[in-house]
Protein backbone atom coordinates (compact mmCIF):
# COMPACT_ATOMS: atom_id res chain seq x y z
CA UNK A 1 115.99 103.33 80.46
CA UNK A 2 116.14 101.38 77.35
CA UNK A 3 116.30 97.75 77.10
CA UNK A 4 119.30 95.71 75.95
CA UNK A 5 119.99 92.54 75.97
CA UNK A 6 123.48 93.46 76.85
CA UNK A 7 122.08 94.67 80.49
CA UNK A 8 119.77 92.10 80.71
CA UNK A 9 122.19 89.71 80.65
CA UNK A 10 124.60 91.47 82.75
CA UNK A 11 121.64 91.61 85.60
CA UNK A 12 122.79 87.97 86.09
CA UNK A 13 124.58 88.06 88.97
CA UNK A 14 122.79 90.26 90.81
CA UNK A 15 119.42 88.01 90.30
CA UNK A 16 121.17 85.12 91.27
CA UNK A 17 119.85 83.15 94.20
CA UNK A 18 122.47 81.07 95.60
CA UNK A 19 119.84 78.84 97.99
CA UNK A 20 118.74 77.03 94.30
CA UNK A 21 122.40 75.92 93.55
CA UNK A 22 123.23 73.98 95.96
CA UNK A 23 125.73 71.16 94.53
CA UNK A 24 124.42 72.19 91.16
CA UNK A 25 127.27 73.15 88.83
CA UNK A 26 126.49 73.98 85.29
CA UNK A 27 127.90 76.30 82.09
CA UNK A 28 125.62 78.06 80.52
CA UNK A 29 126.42 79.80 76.85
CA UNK A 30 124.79 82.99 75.51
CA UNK A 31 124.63 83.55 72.00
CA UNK A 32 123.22 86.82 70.88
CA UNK A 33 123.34 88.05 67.27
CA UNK A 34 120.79 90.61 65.21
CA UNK A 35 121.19 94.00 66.48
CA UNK A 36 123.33 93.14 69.69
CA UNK A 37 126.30 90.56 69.04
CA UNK A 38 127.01 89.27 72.48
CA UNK A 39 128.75 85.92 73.99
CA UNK A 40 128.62 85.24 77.60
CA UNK A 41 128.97 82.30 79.77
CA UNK A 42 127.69 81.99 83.07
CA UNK A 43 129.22 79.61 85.26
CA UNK A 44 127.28 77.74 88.41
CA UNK A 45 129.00 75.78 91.02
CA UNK A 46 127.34 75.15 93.95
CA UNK A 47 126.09 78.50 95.51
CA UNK A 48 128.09 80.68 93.23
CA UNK A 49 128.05 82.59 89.77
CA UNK A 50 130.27 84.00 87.40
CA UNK A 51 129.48 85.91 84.50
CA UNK A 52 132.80 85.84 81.72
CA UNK A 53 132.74 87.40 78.16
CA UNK A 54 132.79 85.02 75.50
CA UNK A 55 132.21 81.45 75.64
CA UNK A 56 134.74 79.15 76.64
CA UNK A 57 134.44 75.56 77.69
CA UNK A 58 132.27 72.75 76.79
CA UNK A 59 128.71 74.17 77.93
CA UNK A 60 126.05 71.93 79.74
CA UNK A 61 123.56 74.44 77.56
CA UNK A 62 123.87 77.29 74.34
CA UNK A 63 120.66 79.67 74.14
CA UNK A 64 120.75 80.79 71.06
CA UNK A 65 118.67 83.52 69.84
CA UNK A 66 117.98 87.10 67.62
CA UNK A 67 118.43 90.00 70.19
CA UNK A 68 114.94 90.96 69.90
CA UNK A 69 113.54 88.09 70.32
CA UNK A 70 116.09 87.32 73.55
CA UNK A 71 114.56 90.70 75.29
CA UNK A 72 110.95 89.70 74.45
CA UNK A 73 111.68 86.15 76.08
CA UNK A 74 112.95 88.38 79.53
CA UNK A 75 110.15 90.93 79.53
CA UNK A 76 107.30 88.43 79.18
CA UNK A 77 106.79 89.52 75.91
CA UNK A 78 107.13 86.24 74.42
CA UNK A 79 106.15 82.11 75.56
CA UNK A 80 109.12 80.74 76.01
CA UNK A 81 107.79 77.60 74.45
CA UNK A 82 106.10 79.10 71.86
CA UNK A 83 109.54 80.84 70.52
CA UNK A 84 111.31 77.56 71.17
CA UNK A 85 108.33 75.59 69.48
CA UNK A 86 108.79 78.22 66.58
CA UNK A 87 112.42 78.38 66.44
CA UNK A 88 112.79 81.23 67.28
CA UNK A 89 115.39 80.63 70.02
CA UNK A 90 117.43 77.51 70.12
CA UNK A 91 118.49 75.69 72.88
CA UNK A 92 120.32 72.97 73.09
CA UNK A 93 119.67 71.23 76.29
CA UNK A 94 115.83 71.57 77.51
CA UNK A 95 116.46 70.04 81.16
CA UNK A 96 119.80 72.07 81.79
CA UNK A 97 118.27 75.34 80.36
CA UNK A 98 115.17 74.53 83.30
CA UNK A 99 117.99 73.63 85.97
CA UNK A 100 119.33 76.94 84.70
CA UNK A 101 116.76 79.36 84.95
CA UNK A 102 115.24 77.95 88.56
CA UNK A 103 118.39 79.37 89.97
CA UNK A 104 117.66 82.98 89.39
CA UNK A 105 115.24 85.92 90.02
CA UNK A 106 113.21 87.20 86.47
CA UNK A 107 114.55 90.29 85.05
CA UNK A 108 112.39 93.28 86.30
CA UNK A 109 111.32 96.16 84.32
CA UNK A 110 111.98 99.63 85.39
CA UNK A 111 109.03 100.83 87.34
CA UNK A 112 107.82 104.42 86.86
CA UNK A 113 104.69 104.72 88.43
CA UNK A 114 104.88 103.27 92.52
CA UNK A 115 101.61 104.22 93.47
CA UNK A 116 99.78 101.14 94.58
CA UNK A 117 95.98 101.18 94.22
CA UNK A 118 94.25 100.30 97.56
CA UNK A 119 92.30 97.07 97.08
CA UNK A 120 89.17 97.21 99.73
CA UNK A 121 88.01 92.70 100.29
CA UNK A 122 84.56 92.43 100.66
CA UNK A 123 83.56 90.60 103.81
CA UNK A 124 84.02 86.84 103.45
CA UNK A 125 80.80 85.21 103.53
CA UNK A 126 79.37 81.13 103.24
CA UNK A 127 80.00 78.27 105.13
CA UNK A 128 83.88 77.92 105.28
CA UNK A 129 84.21 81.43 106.69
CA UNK A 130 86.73 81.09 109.81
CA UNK A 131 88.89 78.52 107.51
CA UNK A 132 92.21 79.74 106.96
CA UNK A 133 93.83 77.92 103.92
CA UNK A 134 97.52 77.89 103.24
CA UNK A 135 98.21 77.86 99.43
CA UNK A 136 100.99 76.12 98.12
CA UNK A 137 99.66 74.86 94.59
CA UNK A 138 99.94 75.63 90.58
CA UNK A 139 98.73 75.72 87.69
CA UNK A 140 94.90 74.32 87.65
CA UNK A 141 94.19 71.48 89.91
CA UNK A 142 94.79 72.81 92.90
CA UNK A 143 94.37 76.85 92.38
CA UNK A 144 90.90 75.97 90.86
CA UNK A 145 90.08 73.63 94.26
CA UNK A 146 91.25 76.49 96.29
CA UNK A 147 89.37 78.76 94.36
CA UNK A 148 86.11 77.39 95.03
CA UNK A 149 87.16 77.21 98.59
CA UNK A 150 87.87 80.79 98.76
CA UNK A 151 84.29 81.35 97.27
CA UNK A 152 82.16 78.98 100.10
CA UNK A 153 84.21 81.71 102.33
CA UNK A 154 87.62 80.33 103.45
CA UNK A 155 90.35 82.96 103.98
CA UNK A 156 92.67 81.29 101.38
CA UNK A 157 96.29 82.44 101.26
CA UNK A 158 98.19 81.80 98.06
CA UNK A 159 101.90 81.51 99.18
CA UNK A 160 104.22 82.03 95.97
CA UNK A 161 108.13 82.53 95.77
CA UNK A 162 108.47 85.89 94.18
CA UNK A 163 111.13 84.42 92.15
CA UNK A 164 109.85 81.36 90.71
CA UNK A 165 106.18 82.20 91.21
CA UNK A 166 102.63 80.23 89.91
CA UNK A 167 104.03 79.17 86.29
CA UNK A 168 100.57 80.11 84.90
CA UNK A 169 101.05 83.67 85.81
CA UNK A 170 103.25 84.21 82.90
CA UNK A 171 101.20 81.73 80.11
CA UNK A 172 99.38 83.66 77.09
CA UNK A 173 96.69 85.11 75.97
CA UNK A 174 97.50 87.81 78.87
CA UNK A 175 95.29 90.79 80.16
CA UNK A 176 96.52 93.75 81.75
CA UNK A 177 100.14 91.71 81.34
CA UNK A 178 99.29 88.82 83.25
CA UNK A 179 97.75 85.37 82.38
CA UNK A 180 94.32 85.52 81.76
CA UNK A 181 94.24 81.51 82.77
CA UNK A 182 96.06 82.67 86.54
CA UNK A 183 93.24 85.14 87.11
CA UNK A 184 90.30 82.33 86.15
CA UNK A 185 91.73 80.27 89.05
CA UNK A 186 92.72 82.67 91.25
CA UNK A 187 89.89 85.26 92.41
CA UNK A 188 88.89 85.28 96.24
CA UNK A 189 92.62 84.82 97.63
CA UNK A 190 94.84 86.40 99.40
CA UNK A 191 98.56 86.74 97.81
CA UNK A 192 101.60 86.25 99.98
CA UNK A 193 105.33 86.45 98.23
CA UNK A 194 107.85 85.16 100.28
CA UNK A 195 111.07 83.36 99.57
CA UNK A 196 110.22 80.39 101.69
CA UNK A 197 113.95 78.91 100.70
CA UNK A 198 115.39 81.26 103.24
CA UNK A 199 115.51 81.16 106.87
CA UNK A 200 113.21 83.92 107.48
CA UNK A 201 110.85 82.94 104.75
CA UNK A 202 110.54 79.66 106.46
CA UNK A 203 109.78 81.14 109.87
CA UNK A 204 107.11 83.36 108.33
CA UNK A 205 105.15 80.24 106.85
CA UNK A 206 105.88 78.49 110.09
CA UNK A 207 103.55 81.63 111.94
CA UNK A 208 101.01 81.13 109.40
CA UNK A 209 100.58 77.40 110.13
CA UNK A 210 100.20 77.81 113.71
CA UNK A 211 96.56 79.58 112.81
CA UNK A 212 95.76 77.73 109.57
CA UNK A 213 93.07 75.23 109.22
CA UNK A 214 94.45 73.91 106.08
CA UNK A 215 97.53 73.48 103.82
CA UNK A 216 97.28 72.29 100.37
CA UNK A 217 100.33 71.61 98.49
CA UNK A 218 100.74 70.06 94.80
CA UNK A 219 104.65 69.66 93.88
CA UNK A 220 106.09 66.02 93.43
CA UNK A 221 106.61 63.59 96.18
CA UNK A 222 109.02 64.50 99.01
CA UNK A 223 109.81 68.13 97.97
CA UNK A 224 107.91 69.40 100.95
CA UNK A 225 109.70 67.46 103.50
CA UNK A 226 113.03 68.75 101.56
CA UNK A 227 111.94 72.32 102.08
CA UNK A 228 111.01 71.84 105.31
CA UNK A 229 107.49 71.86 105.14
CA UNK A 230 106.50 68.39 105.26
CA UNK A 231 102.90 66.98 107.28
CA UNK A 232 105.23 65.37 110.37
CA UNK A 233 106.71 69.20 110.86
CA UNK A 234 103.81 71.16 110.16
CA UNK A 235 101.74 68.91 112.38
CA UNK A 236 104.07 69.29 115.73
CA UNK A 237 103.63 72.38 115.27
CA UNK A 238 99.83 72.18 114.65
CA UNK A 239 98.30 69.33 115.52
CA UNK A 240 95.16 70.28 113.99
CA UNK A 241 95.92 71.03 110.45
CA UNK A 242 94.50 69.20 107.59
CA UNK A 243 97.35 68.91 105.28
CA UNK A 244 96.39 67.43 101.28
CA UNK A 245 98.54 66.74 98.90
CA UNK A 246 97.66 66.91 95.29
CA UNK A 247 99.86 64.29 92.75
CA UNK A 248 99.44 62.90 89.88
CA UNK A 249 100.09 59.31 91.16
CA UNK A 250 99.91 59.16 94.42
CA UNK A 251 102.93 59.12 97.65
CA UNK A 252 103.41 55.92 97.62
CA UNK A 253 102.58 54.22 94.40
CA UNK A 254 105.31 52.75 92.20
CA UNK A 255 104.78 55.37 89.77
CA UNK A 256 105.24 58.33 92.55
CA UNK A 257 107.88 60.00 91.12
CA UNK A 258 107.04 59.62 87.46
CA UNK A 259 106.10 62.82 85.23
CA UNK A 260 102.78 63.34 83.69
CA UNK A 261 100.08 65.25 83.05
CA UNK A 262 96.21 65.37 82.76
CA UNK A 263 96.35 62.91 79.45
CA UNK A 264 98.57 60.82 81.01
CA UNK A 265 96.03 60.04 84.36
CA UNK A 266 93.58 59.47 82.01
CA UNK A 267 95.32 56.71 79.51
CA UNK A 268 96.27 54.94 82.55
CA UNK A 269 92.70 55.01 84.79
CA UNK A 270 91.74 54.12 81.13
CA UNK A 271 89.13 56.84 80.84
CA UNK A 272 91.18 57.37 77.49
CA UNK A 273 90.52 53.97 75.95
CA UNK A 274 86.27 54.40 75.96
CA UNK A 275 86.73 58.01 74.80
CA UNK A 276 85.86 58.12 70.90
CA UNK A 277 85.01 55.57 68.52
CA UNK A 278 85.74 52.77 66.48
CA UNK A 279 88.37 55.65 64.39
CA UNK A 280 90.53 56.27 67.61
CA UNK A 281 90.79 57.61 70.90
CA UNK A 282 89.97 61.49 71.16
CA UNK A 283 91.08 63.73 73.68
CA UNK A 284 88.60 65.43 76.04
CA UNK A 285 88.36 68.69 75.42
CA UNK A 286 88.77 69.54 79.00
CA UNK A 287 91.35 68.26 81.33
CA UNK A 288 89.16 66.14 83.40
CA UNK A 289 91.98 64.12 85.49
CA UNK A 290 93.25 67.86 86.58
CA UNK A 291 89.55 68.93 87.67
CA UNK A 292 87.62 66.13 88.41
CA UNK A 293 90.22 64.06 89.51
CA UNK A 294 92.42 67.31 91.18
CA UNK A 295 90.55 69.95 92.10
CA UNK A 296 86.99 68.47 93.10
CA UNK A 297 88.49 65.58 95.05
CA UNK A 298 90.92 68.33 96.80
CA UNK A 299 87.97 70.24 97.81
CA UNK A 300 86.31 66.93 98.96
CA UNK A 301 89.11 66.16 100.64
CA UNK A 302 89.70 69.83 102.56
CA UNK A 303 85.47 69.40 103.47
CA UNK A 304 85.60 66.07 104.95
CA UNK A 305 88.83 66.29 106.78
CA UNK A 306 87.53 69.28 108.36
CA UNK A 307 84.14 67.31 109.49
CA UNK A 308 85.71 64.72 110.61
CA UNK A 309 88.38 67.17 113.03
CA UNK A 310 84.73 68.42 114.38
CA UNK A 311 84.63 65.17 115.66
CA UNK A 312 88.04 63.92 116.86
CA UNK A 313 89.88 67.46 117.39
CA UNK A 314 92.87 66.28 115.25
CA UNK A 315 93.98 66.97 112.00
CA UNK A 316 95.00 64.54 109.23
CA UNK A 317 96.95 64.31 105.68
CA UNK A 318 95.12 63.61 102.48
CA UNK A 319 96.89 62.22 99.70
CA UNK A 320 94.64 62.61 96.78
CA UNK A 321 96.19 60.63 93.27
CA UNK A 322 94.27 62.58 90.40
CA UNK A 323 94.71 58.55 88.17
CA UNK A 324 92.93 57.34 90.85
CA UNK A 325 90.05 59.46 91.26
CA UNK A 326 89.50 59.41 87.29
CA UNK A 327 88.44 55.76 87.82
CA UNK A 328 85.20 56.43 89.02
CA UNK A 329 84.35 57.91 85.82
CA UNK A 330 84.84 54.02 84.52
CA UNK A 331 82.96 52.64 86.82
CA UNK A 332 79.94 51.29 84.55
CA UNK A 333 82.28 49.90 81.89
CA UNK A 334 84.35 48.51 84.64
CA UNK A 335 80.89 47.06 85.91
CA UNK A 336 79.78 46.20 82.62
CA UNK A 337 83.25 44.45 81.83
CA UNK A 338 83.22 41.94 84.90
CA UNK A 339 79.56 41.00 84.22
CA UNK A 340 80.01 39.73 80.97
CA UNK A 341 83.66 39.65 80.38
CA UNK A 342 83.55 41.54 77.29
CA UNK A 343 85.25 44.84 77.23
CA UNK A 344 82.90 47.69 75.47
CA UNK A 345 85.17 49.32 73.89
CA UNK A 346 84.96 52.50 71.99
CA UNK A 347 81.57 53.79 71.08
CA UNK A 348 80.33 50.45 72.12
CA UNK A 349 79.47 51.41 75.85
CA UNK A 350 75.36 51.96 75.76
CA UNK A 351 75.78 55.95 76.73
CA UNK A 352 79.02 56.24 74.96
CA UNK A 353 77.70 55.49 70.97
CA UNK A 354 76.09 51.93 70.95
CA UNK A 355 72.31 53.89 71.50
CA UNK A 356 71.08 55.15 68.67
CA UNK A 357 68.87 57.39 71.00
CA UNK A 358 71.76 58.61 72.82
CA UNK A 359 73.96 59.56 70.20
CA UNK A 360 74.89 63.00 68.18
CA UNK A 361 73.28 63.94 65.19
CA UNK A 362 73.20 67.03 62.61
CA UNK A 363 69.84 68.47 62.76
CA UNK A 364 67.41 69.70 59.54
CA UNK A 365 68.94 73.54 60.38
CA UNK A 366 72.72 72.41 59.97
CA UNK A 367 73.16 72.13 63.52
């Protein structure tokens, strides 16, 4: 079957997933031109859609974009940031356009072949085998911690919506058509899709957590409790689960619910002001907040927890707040700073540029 945008866009309704709308009501605009001329609105309003001809009404949001270019975006073909980034789709309100597109299920190409190949797991082996992890996490600081996990033998289930699924599944460069930076972080698992939004998805999470050792989750502050899978639930209904949650500021701090990422931690733990030189700050050119201060306190966190249930037979929750556990890496500026009141600075911290034996240098060969 060939690909239009036409029937892509007219797959709305039937990808729509009501349980995402709830008191949400937004107009969405389609503009199409190039090889397909199409305008369509699609109206939400609080567990329903309705997909009109044309455009009428003052939209919340107006994608507009070359035909091609539309399909790409909906077959994976294309970043959606990188075509918005290069202008080649337009849209005219970014936070609508994300309300927008949580609230249905991606467009699916037509499958030919349905033979699945049989995957045979080699034996788990190490010192976590026995340790059932539940996987709730994205992107890199907690996939990488449960990762690692997965390797010292844990039986690590990563739980995704089949819908709205690991974001990193679908960023470039991709192999074999999926993200090459998803199957870094992701060997050693197990893969579970289930709409946990729905009744029965819920129940079949709740089953899981009645075995598991572990649950590690990483979205903002609260959302757990909202889908019903918060530490006071999942604890009465195992006592002895280690729950940790992953944040960029912490549960309770007065930044909880702000945005940010890696860069941001950093800045403010102020591993960011003693990174360069006299010129200017430089960014890392790894995300160290996301691992150091995400995934390798997680796994801390998951290791120690479990020790310490050896001893009292209960579980516990974990909040781990990647700013704060980048300030350790400050610690002998911090140290140096209260001894003589001075702050070092840029390049003026003895292993960061002030030694002239602990420096970089261009060599006699050119490197």
């Amino acid at each position: 079957m060939e690909i239009t945008a036409q029937n892509i866009i007219e797959s709305i309704p039937s990808r729509f997933r009501p349980e995402k709308t709830q008191g949400l009501s937004l107009l969405f605009h389609f503009d199409i031109t190039g090889s397909e001329t199409l305008h369509y609105s699609v109206q939400i309003n609080d567990g329903t859609c309705v997909l009109t001809s044309g455009m009428p009404g003052e939209p919340d949001c107006v994608l507009s974009a070359d035909a091609k270019v539309y399909i790409d975006l909906e077959t994976g073909k294309t970043d959606p940031q990188s075509a918005f980034m290069g202008g080649q789709v337009k849209i005219s309100n970014i936070a609508a356009m994300m309300q927008f597109a949580r609230c249905f299920r991606k467009f699916q190409m037509p499958v030919h072949n349905t033979e699945a190949a049989s995957v045979v797991r080699p034996e788990k082996k190490g010192p976590l085998k026995g340790v059932t992890i539940i996987d709730f996490t994205r992107l890199l600081p907690g996939p990488l911690a449960t990762m690692f996990l997965a390797d010292l033998g844990a039986d690590v289930i990563k739980v995704e919506d089949p819908d709205n699924p690991d974001y990193i599944r679908g960023f470039e460069p991709k192999t074999g058509g999926i993200g090459a930076y998803y199957l870094a972080l992701n060997r050693s698992k197990r893969s579970l899709a289930v709409n946990y939004l729905t009744a029965a998805g819920k129940e079949i999470i709740y089953d899981l957590v009645k075995k598991a050792d572990v649950l590690i989750e990483q979205f903002r502050p609260g959302v757990m409790d909202e889908i019903g899978f918060g530490y006071k639930k999942l604890t009465a209904i195992n006592p002895k689960l280690v729950y940790v949650s992953i944040t960029g500021y912490g549960q309770k701090s007065s930044m909880a619910a702000a945005a940010g990422h890696d860069l941001n931690y950093i800045a403010i733990a102020g591993a960011l002001a003693i990174t360069g030189n006299k010129n200017g700050p430089v960014i890392p050119g790894f995300q160290l907040a996301d691992i150091a201060g995400g995934s390798y306190m997680a796994m801390n966190a998951v290791t120690t927890a479990l020790y310490q249930r050896e001893k009292t037979g209960k579980g516990d929750y974990v909040d781990v707040a990647m700013t704060d556990a980048v300030l350790p890496f400050t610690a002998m500026q911090f140290a140096a700073y209260q001894a003589t009141g001075k702050n070092p600075g840029r390049g003026g911290f003895e292993l960061s540029g002030a030694l002239a034996n602990y420096n970089v240098y261009q060599c006699a060969d050119g490197k």
